[in-house]
Protein backbone atom coordinates (compact mmCIF):
# COMPACT_ATOMS: atom_id res chain seq x y z
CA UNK A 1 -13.58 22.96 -37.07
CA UNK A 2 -11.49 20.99 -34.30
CA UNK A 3 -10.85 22.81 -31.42
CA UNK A 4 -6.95 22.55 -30.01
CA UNK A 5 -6.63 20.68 -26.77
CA UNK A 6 -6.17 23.24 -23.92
CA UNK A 7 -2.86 22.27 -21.37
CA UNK A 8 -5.46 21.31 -19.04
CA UNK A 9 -6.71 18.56 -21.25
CA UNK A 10 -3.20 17.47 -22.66
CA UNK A 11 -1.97 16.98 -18.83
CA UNK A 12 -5.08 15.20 -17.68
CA UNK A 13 -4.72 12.61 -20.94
CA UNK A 14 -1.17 12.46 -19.65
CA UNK A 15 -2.21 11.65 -16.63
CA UNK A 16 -4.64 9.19 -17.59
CA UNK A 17 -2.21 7.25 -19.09
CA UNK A 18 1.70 7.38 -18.42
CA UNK A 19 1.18 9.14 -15.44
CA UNK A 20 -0.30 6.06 -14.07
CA UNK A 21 1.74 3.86 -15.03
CA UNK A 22 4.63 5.96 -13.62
CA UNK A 23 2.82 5.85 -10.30
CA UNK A 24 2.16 2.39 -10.18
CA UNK A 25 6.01 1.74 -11.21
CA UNK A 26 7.01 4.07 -8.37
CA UNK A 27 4.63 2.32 -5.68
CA UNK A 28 6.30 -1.05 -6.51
CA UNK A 29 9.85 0.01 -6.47
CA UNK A 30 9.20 1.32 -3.00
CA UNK A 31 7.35 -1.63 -1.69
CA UNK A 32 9.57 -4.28 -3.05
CA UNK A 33 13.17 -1.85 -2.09
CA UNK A 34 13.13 -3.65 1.64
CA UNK A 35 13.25 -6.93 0.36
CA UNK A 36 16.22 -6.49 -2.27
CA UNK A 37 18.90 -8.93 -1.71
CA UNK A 38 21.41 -6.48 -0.21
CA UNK A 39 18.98 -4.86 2.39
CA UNK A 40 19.17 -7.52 4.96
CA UNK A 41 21.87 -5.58 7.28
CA UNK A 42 19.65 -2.29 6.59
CA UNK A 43 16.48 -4.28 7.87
CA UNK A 44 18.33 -5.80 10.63
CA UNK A 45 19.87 -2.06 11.71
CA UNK A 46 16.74 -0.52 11.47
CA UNK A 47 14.43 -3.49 13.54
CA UNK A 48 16.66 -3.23 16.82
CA UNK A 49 17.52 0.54 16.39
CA UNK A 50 15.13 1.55 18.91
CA UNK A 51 17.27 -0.89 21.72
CA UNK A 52 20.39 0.42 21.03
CA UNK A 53 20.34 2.82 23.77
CA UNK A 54 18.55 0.52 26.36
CA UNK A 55 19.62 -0.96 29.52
CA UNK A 56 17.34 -3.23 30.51
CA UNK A 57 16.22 -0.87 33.29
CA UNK A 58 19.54 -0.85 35.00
């Protein structure tokens, strides 16, 4: 006789498979967001943000 799966095995063969590809989709989407065509005043805010309150030492 078969034995039923157990949760433990249905979420680790869930895992194994679409999970990974979920995680791999999410990893991309977050390492390609910066460079969407839009971002460019984002980027720009966010690389001279740290200036903004700076005097040049005056």
């Amino acid at each position: 006789m078969s034995e039923p799966h157990s949760t433990y095995d249905t979420l680790r063969h869930f895992a194994d498979s679409w999970g990974l590809v979920m995680l791999a989709a999410t990893f991309l989407v977050l390492v390609l967001w910066p460079f969407r065509p839009g971002a460019r005043s984002a980027n720009q805010a966010a690389k001279t943000m740290i200036f903004k309150d700076d005097d040049d030492g005056q």
